[in-house]
C-alpha atoms as a PDB file:
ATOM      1  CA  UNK A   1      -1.953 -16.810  70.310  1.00  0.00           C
ATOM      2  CA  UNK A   2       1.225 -14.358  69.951  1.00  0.00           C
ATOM      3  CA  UNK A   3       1.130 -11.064  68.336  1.00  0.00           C
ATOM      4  CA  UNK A   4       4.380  -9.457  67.194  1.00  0.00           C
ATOM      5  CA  UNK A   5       5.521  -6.635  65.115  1.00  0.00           C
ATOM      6  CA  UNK A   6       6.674  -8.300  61.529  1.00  0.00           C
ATOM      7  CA  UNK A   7       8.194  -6.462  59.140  1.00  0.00           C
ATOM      8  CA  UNK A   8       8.063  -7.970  55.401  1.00  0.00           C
ATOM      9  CA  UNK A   9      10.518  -7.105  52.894  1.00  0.00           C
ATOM     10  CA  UNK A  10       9.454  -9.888  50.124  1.00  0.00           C
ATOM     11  CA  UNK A  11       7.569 -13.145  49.665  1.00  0.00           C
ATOM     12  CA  UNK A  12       9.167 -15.441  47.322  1.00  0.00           C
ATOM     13  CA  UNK A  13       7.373 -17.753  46.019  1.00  0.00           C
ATOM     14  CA  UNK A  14       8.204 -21.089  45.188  1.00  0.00           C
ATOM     15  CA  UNK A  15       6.257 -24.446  44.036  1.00  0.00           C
ATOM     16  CA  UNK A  16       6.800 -27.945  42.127  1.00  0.00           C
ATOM     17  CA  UNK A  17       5.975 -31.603  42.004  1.00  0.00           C
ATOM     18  CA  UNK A  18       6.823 -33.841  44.719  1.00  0.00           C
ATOM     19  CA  UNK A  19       9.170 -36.512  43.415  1.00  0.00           C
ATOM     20  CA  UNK A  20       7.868 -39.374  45.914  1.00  0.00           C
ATOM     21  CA  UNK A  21       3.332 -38.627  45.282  1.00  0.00           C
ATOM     22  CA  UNK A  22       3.348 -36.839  41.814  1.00  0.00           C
ATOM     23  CA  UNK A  23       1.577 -33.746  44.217  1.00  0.00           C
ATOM     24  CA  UNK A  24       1.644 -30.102  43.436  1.00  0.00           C
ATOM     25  CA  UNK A  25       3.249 -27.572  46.751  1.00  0.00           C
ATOM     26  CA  UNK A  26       3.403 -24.911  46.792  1.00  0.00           C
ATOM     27  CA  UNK A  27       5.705 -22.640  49.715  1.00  0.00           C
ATOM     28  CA  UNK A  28       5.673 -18.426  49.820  1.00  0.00           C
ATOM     29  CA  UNK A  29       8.322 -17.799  52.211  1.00  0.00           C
ATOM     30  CA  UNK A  30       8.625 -14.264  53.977  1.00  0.00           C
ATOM     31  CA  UNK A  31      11.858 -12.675  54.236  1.00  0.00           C
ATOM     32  CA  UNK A  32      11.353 -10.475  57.678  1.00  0.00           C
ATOM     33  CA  UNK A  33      12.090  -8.489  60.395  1.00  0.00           C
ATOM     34  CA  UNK A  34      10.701  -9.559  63.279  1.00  0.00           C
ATOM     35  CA  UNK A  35      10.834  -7.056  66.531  1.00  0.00           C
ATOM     36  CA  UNK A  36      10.140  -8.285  70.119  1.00  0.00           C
ATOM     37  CA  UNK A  37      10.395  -7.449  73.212  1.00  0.00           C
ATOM     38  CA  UNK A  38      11.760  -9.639  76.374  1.00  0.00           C
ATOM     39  CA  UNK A  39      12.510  -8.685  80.210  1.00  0.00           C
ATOM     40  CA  UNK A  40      16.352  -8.198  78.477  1.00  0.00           C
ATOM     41  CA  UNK A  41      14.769  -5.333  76.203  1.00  0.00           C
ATOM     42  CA  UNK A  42      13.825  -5.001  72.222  1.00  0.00           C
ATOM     43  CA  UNK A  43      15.361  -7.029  70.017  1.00  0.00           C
ATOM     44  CA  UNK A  44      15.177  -7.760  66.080  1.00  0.00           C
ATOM     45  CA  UNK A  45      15.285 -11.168  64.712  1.00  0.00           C
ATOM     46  CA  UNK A  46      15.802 -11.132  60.601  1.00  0.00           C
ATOM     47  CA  UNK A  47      14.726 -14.918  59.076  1.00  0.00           C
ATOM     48  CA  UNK A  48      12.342 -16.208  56.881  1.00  0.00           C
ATOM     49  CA  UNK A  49       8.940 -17.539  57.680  1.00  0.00           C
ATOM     50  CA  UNK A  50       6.250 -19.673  55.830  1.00  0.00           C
ATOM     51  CA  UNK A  51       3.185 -17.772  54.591  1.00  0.00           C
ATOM     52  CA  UNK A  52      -0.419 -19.791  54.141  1.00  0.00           C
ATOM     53  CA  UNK A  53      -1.892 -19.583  51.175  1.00  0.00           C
ATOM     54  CA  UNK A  54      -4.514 -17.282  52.532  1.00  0.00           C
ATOM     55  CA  UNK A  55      -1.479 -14.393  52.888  1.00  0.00           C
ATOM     56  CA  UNK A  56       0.726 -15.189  50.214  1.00  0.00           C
ATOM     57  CA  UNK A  57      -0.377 -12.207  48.085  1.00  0.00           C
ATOM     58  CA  UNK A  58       0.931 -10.245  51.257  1.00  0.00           C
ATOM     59  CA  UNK A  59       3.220  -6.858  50.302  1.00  0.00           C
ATOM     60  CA  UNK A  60       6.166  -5.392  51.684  1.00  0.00           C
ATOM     61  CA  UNK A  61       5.720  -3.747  54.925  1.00  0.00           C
ATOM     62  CA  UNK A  62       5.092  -3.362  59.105  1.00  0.00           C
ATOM     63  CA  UNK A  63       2.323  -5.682  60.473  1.00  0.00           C
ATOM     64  CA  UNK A  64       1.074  -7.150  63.489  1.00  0.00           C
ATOM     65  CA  UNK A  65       1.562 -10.598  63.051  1.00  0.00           C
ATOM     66  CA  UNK A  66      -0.542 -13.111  65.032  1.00  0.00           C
ATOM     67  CA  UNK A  67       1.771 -16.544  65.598  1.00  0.00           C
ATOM     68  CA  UNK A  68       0.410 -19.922  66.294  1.00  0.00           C
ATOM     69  CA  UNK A  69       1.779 -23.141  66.657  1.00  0.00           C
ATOM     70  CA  UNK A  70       1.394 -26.016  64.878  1.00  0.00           C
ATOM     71  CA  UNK A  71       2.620 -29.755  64.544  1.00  0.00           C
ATOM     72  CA  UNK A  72       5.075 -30.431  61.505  1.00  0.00           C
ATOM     73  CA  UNK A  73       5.608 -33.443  59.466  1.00  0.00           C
ATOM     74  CA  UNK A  74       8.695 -34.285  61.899  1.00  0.00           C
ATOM     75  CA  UNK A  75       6.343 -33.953  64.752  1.00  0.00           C
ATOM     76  CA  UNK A  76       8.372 -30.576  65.760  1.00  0.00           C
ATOM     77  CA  UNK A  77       6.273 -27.781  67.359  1.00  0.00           C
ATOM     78  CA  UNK A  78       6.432 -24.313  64.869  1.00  0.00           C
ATOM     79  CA  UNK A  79       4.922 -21.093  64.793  1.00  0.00           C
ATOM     80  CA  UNK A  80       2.937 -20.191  61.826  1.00  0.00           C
ATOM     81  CA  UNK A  81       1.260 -16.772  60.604  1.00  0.00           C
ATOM     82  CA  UNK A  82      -2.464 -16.878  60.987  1.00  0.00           C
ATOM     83  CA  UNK A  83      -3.016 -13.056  60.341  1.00  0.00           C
ATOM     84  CA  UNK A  84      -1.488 -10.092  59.468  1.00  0.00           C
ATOM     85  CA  UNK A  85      -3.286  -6.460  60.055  1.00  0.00           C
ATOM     86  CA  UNK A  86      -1.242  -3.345  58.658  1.00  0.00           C
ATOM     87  CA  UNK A  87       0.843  -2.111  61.744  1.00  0.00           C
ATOM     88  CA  UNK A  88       0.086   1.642  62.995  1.00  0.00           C
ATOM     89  CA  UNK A  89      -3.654   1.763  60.869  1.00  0.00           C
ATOM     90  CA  UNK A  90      -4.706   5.407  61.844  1.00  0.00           C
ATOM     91  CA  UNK A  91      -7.720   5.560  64.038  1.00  0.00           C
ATOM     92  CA  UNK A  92     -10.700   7.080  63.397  1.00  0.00           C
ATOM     93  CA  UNK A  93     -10.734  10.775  63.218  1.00  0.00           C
ATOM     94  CA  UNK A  94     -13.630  12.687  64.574  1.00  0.00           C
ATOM     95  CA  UNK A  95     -15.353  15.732  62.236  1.00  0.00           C
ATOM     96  CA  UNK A  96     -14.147  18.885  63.107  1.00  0.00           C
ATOM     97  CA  UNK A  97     -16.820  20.693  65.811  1.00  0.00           C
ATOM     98  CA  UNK A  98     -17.967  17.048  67.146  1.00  0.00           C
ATOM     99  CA  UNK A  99     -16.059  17.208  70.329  1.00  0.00           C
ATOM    100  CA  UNK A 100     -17.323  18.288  73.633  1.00  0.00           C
ATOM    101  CA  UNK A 101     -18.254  21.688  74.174  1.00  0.00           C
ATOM    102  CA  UNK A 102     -18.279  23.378  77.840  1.00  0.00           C
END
């Protein structure tokens, strides 16, 4: 799997009735930054990107997105959020006095 820094500025969030079975869909799309980095150097890439239902309550903001890919209806090869973990989460912080003394 690929991680990559994703930035989220919305999630729209669209749905209906499929004309040919009668079925509900539903899609949340992301609208996003994503930045990467390549032998050439960092680079930004702004698109959109399909959200599973699991993340679809997801709010602006920088994550590390994990990518995988998966087989679509066309038989095409696309990546696909599987998780998304707030980017730069502080670490733990130890209690004052609980380092090592000399």
């Amino acid at each position: 799997m690929n991680k990559q820094k994703l930035t989220i500025l919305d999630v729209a969030h669209r749905s209906g009735i499929a004309k040919k079975t009668g079925n509900a869909w539903a899609i949340h799309e992301a609208q996003c930054i994503l930045e990467q980095e390549d032998s050439e150097g960092k680079s930004l890439l702004v698109g959109t990107i399909n959200l599973p239902d699991a993340l679809k309550d997801s709010t602006p903001g920088d994550y590390v997105a994990e990518f995988s890919f998966f087989r679509s209806m066309e038989g095409k090869l696309e990546p696909r959020v599987v998780s998304l973990v707030p980017f730069g989460m502080p670490g733990a912080k130890p209690k004052a006095g609980a380092g090592v003394t000399a």
